[in-house]
C-alpha atoms as a PDB file:
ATOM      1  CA  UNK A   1      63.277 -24.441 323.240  1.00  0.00           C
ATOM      2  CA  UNK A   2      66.340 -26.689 323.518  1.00  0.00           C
ATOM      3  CA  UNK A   3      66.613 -29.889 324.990  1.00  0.00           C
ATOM      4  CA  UNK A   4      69.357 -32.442 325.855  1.00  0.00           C
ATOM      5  CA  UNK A   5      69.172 -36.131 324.781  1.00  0.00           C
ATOM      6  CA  UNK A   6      71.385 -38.946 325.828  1.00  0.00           C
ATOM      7  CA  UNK A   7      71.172 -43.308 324.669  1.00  0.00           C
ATOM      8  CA  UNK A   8      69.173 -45.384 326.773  1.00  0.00           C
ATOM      9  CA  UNK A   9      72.818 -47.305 327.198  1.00  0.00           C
ATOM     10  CA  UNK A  10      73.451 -44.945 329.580  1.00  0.00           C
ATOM     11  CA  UNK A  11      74.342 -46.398 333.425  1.00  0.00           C
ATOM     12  CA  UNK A  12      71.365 -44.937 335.269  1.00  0.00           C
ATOM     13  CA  UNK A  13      73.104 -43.247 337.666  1.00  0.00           C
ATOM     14  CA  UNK A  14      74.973 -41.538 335.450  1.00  0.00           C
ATOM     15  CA  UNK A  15      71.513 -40.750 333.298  1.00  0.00           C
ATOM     16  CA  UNK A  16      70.244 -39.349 337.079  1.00  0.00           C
ATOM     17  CA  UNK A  17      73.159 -37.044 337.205  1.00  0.00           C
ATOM     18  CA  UNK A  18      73.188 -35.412 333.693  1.00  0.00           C
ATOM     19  CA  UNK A  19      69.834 -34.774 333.797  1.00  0.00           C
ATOM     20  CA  UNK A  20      70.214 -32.677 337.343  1.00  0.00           C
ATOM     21  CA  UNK A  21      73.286 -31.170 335.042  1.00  0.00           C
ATOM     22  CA  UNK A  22      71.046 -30.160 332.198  1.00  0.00           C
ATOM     23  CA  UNK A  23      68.335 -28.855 334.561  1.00  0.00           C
ATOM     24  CA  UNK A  24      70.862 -26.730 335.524  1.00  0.00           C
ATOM     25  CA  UNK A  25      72.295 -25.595 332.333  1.00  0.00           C
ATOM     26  CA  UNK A  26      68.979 -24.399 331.131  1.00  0.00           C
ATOM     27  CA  UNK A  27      67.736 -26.894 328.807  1.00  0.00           C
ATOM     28  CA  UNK A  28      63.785 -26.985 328.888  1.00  0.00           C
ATOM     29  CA  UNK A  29      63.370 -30.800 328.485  1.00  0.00           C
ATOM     30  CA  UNK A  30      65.632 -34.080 328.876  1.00  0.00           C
ATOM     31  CA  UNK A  31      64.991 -36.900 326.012  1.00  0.00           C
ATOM     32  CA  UNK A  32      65.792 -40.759 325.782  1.00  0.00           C
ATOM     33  CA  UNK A  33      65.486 -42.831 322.966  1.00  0.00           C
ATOM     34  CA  UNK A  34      63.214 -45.623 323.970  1.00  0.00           C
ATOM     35  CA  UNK A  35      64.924 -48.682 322.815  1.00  0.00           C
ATOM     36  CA  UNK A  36      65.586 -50.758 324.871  1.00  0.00           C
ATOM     37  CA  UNK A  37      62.840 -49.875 326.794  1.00  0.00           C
ATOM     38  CA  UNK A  38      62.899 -51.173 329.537  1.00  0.00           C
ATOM     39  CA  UNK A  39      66.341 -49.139 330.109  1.00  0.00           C
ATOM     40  CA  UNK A  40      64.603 -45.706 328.734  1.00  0.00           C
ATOM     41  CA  UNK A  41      61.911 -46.415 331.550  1.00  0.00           C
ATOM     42  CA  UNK A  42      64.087 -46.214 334.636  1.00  0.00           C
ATOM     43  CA  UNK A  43      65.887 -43.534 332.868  1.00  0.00           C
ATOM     44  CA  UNK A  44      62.722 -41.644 332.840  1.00  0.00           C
ATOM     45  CA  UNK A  45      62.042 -42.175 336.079  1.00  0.00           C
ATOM     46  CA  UNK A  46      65.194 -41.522 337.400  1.00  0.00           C
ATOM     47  CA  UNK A  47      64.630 -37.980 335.605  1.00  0.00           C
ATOM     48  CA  UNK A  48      61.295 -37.402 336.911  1.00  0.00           C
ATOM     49  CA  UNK A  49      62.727 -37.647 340.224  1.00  0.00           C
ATOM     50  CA  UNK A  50      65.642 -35.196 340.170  1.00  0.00           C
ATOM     51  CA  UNK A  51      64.158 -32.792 338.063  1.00  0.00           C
ATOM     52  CA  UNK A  52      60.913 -30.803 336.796  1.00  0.00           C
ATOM     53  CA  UNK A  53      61.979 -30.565 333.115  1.00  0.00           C
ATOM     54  CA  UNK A  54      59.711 -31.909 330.428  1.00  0.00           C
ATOM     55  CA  UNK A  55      60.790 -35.553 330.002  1.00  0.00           C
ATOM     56  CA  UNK A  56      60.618 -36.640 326.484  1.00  0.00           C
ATOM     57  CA  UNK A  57      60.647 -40.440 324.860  1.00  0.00           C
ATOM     58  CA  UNK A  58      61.602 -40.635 320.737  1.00  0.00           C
ATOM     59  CA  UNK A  59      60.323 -43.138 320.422  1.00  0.00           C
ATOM     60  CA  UNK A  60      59.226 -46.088 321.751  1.00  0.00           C
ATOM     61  CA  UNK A  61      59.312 -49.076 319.315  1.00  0.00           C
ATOM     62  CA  UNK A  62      55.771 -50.039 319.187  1.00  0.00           C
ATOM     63  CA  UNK A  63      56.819 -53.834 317.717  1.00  0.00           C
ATOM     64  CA  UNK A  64      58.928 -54.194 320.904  1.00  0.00           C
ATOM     65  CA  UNK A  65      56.361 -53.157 323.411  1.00  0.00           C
ATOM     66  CA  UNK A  66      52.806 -51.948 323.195  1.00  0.00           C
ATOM     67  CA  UNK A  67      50.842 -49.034 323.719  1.00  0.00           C
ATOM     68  CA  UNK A  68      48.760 -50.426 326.582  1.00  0.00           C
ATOM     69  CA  UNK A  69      52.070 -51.936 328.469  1.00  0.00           C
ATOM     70  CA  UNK A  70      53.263 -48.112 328.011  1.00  0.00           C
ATOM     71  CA  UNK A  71      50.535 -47.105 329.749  1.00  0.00           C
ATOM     72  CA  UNK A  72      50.711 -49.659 332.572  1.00  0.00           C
ATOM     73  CA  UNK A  73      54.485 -48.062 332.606  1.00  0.00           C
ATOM     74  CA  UNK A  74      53.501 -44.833 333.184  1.00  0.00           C
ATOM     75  CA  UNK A  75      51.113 -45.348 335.784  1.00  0.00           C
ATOM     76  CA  UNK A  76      52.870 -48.051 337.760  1.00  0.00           C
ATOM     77  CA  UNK A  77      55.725 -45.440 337.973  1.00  0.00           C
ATOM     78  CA  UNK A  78      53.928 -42.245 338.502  1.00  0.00           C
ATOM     79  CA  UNK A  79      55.751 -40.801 335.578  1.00  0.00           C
ATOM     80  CA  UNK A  80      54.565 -36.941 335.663  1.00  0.00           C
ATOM     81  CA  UNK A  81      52.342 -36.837 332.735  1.00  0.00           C
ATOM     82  CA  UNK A  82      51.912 -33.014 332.552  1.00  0.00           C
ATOM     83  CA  UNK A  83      55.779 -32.869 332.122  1.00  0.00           C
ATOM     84  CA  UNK A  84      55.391 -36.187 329.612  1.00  0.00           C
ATOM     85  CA  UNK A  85      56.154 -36.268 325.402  1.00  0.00           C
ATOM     86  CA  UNK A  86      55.584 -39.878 324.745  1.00  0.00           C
ATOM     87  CA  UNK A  87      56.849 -41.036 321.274  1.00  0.00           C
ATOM     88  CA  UNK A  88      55.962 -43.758 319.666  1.00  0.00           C
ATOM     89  CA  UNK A  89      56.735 -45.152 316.284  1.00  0.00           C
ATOM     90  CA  UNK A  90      57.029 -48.794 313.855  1.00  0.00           C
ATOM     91  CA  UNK A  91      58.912 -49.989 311.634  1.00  0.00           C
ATOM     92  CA  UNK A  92      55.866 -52.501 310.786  1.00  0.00           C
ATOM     93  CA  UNK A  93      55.587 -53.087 306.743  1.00  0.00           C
ATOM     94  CA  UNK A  94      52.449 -52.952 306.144  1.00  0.00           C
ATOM     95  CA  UNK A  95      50.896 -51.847 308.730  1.00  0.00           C
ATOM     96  CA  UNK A  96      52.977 -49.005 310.742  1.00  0.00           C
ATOM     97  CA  UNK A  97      50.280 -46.403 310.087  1.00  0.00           C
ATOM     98  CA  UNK A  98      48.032 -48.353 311.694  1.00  0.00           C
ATOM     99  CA  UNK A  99      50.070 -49.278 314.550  1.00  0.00           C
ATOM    100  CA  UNK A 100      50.682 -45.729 315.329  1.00  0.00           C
ATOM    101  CA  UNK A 101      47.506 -44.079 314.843  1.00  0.00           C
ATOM    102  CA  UNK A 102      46.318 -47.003 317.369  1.00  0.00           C
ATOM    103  CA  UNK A 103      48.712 -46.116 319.672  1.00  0.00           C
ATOM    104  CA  UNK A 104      47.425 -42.314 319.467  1.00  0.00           C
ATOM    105  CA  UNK A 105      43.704 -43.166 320.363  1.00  0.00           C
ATOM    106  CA  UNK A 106      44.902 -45.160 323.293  1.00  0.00           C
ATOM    107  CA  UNK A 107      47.191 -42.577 324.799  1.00  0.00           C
ATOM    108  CA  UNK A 108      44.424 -39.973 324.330  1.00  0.00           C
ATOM    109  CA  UNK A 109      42.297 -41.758 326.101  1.00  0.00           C
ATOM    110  CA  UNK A 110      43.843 -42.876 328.731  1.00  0.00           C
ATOM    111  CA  UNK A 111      46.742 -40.732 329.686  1.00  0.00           C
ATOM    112  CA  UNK A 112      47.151 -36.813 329.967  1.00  0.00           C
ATOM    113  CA  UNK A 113      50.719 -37.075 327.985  1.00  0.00           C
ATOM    114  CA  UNK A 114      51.745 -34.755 324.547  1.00  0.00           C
ATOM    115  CA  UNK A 115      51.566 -37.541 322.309  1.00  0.00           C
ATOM    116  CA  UNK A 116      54.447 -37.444 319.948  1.00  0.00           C
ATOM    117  CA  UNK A 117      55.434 -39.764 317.158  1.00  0.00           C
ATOM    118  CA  UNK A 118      58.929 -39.970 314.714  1.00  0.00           C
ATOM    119  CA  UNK A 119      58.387 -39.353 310.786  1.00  0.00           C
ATOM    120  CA  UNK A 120      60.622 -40.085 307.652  1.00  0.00           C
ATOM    121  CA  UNK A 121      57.734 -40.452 304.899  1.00  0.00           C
ATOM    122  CA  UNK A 122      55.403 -38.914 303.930  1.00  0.00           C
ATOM    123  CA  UNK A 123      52.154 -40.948 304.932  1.00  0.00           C
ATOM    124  CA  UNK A 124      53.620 -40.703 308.708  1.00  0.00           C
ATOM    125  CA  UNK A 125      54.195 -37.204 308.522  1.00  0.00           C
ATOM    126  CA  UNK A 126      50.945 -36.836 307.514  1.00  0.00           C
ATOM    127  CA  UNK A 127      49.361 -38.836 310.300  1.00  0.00           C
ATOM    128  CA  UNK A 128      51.071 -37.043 312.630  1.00  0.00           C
ATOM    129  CA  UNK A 129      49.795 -33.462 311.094  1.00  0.00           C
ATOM    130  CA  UNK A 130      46.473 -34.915 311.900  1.00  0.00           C
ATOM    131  CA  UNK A 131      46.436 -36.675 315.296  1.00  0.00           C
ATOM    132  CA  UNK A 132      49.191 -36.113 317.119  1.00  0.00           C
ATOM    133  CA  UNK A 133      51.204 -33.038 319.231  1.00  0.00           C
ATOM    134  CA  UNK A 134      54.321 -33.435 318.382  1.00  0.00           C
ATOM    135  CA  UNK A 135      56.316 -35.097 315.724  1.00  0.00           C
ATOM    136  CA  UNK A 136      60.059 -35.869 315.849  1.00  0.00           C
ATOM    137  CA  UNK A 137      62.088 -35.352 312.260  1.00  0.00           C
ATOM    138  CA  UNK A 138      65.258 -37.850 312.716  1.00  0.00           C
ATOM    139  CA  UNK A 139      67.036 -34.733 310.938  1.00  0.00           C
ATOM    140  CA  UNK A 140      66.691 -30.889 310.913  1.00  0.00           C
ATOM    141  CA  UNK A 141      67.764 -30.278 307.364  1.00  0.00           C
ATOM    142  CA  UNK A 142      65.799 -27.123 306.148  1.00  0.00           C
ATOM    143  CA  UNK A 143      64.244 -28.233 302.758  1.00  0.00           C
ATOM    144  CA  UNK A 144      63.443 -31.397 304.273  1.00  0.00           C
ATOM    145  CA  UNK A 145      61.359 -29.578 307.455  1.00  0.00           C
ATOM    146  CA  UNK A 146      59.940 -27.052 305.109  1.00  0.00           C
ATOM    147  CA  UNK A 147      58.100 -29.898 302.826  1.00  0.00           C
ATOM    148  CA  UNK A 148      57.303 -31.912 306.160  1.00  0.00           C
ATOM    149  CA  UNK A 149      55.459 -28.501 307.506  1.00  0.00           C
ATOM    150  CA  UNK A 150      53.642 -28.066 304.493  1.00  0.00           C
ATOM    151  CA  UNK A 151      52.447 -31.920 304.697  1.00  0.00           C
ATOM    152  CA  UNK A 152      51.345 -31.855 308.172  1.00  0.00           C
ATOM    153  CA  UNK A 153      49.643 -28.277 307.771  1.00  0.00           C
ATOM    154  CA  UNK A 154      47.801 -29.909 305.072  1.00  0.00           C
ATOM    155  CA  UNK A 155      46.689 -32.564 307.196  1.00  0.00           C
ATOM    156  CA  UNK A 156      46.558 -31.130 310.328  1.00  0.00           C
ATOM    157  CA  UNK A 157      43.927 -28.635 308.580  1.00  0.00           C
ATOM    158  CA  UNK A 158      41.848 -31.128 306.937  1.00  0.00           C
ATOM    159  CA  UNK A 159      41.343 -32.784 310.411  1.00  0.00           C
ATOM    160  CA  UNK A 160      40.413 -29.036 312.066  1.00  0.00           C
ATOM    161  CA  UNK A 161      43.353 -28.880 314.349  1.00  0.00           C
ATOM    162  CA  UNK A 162      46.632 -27.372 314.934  1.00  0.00           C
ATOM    163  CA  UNK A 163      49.771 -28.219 313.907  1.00  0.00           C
ATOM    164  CA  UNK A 164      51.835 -31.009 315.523  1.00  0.00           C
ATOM    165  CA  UNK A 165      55.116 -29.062 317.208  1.00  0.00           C
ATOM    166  CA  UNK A 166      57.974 -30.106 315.244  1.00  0.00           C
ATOM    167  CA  UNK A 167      60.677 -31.654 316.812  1.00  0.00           C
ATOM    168  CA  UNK A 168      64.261 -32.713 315.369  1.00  0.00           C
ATOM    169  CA  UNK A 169      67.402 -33.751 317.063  1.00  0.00           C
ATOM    170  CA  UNK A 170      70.432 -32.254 317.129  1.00  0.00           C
ATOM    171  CA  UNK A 171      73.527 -35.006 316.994  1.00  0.00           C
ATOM    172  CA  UNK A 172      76.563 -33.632 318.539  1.00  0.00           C
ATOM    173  CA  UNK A 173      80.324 -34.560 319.463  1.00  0.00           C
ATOM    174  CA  UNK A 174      83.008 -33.088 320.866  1.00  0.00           C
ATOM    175  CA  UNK A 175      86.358 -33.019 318.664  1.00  0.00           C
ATOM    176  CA  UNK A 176      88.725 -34.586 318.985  1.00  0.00           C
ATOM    177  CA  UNK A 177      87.612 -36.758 322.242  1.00  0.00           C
ATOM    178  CA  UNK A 178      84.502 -38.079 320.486  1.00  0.00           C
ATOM    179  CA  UNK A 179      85.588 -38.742 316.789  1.00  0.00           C
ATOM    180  CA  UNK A 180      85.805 -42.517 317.542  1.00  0.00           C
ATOM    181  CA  UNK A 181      82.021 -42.257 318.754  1.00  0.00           C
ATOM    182  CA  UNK A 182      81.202 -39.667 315.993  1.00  0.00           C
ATOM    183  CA  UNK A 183      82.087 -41.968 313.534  1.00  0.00           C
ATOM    184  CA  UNK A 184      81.063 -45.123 314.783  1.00  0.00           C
ATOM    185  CA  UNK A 185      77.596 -43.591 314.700  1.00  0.00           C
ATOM    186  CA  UNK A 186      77.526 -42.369 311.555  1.00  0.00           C
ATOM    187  CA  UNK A 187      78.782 -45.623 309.816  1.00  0.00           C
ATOM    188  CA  UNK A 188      75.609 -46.850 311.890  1.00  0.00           C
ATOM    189  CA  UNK A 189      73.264 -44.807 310.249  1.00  0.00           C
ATOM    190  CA  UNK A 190      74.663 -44.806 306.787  1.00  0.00           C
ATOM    191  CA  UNK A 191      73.411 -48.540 306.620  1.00  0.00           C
ATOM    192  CA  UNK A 192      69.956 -47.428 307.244  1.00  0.00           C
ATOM    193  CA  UNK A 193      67.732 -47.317 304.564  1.00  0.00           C
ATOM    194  CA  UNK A 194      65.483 -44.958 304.814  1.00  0.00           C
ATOM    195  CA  UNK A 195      68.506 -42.527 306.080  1.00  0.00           C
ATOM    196  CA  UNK A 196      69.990 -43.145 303.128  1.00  0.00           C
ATOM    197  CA  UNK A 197      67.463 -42.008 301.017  1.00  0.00           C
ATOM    198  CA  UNK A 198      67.429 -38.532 303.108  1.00  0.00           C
ATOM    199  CA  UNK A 199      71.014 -37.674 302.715  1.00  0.00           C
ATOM    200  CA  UNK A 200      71.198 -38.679 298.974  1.00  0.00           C
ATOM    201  CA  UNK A 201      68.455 -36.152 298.557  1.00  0.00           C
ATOM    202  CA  UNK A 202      70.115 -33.490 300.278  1.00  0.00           C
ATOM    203  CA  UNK A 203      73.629 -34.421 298.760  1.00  0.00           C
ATOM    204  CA  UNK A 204      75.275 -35.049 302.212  1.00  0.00           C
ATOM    205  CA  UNK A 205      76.606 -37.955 304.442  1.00  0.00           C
ATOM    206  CA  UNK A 206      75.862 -39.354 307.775  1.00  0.00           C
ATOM    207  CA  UNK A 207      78.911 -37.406 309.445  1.00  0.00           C
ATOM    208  CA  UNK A 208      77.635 -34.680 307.548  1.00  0.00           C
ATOM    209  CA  UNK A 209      74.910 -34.288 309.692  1.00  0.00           C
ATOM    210  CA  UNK A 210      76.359 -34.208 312.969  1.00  0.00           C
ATOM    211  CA  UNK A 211      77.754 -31.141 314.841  1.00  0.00           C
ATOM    212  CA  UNK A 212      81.374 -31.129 315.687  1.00  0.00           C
ATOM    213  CA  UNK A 213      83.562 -28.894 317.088  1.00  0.00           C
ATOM    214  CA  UNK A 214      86.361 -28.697 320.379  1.00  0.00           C
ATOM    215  CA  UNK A 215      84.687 -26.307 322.327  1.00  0.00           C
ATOM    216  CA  UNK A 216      81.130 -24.147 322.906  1.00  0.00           C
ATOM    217  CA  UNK A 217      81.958 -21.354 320.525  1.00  0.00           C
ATOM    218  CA  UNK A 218      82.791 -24.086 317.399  1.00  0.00           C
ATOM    219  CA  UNK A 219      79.741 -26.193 317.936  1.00  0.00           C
ATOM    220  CA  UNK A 220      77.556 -23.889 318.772  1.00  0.00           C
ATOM    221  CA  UNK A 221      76.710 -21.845 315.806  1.00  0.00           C
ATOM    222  CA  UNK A 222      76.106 -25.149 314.545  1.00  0.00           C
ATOM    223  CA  UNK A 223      73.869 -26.326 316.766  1.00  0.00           C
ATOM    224  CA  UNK A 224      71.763 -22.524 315.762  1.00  0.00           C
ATOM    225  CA  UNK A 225      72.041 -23.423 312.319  1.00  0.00           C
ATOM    226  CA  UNK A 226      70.211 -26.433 312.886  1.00  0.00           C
ATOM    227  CA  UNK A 227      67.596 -24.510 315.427  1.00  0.00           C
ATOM    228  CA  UNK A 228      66.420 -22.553 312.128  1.00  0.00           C
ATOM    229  CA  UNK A 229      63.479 -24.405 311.128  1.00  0.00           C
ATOM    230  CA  UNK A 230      62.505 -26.152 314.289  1.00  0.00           C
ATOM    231  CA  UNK A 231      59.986 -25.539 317.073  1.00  0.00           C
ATOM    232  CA  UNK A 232      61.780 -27.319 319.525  1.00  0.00           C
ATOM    233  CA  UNK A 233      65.854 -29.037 319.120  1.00  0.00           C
ATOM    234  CA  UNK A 234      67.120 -31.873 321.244  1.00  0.00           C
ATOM    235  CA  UNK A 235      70.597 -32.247 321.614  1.00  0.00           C
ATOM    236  CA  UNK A 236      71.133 -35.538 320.831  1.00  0.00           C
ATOM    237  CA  UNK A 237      74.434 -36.651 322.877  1.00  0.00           C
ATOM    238  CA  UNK A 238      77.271 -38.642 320.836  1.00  0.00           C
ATOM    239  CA  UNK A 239      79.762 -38.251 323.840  1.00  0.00           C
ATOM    240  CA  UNK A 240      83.313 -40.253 324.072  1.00  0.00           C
ATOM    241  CA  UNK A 241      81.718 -42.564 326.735  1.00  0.00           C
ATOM    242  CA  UNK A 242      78.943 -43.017 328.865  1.00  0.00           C
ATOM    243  CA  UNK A 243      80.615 -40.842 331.663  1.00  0.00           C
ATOM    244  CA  UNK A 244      79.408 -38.046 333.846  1.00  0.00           C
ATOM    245  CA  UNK A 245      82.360 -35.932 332.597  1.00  0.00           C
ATOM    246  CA  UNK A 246      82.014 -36.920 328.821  1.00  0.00           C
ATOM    247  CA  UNK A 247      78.490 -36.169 328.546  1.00  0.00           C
ATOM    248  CA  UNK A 248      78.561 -33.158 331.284  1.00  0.00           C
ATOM    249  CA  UNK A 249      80.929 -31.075 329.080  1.00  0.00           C
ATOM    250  CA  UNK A 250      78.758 -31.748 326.196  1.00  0.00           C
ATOM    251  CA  UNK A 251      75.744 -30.507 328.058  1.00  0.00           C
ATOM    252  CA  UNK A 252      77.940 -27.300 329.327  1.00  0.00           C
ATOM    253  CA  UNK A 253      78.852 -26.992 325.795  1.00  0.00           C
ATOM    254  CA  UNK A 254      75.959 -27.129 324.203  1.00  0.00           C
ATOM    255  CA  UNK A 255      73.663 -25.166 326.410  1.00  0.00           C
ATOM    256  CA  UNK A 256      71.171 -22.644 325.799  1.00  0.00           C
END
């Protein structure tokens, strides 16, 4: 199943209108990054009310707002929680694990929501393979998601349960309107540790990793490439702006 993900920068009536667009363009699911969060809220909400695709959240920083105030969210919005993938996630050292596993129990027990986390390491790959339902690789490469499945069927297993659904997004741009975007974001996440460390180990480079091309039949074979190992893709938008027309004819060309 593909989704579509766009920033939480997004103006929210523009956010309103591409998610109607990808509703129509046969995505199962519309994402938002959940920082700031207050921004990915009415975006979610927005969503909820102008479609019935699944409405997914990766993630929300749990140092920046907590699991029971994303709770009070939820309710004091009506967000549809059969339709809901809540991520959370922490960049807490020490202390993350914790944090997150926390954040699990009171989801569980208080909302009706696939809970859903985002994993680099190890140790919170492992978590999620044994208490969450989803779990959101920042990137799709193949030898990294095959040693991630093996981890969280290891632990998933050990805690009698299933599998978490693995989840990665997709970055994509359209060339050559969004190389200025393309590469701002890359630069962006070149400086990030912890990203770092996973393109080093597969030899590649933050604009490595993102699917370009000037129309549907260059990026898409990309975009499949990148499907391979997943149970579920989001298309994560790197449009030229934050316009209906920019991000609609990366939905159109991106689509399912």
């Amino acid at each position: 199943m593909r989704g579509f993900g766009i920033d939480a920068s997004v103006p929210i009536d523009v956010a309103r209108e591409v998610a109607s667009m990808s509703e129509e363009a046969g995505y199962g699911s519309f994402w938002i990054n959940g920082s700031p969060h207050e921004a990915a809220l009415d975006i979610l909400e927005a969503a909820a009310e102008e479609t019935d695709l699944d409405l997914g959240v990766g993630v929300f920083p749990l140092t920046r707002i907590s699991a029971n105030e994303i709770v009070e969210e939820v309710r004091a919005r009506d967000l549809p929680q059969s339709r809901l993938w809540l991520g959370v996630g922490s960049p807490r050292s020490p202390g993350a694990l914790a944090e997150v596993r926390q954040a699990a129990e009171t989801f569980r027990s208080q909302l009706d929501v696939k809970v859903t986390t985002g994993a680099v390491g190890p140790k919170m790959t492992a978590l999620a393979g044994e208490v969450f339902d989803a779990v959101i690789f920042t990137w799709s490469m193949v030898g990294e998601v095959e040693q991630n499945r093996a981890i969280l069927a290891e632990s998933a297993q050990a805690a009698s349960r299933d599998s978490p659904t693995v989840i990665s997004f997709i970055r994509c741009g359209l060339l050559p309107q969004a190389a200025e975007a393309v590469a701002t974001r890359a630069e962006a996440y070149g400086t990030i540790p912890h990203y770092q460390a996973v393109f080093e180990r597969n030899g590649v480079s933050a604009a490595d990793t993102v699917v370009t091309g000037s129309n549907r039949a260059e990026i898409l074979p990309g975009i499949v490439r990148e499907e391979a190992p997943l149970d579920m893709s989001v298309i994560r938008a790197i449009p030229a702006d934050n316009t209906v027309e920019s991000i609609g004819e990366l939905i159109v060309a991106c689509a399912p």
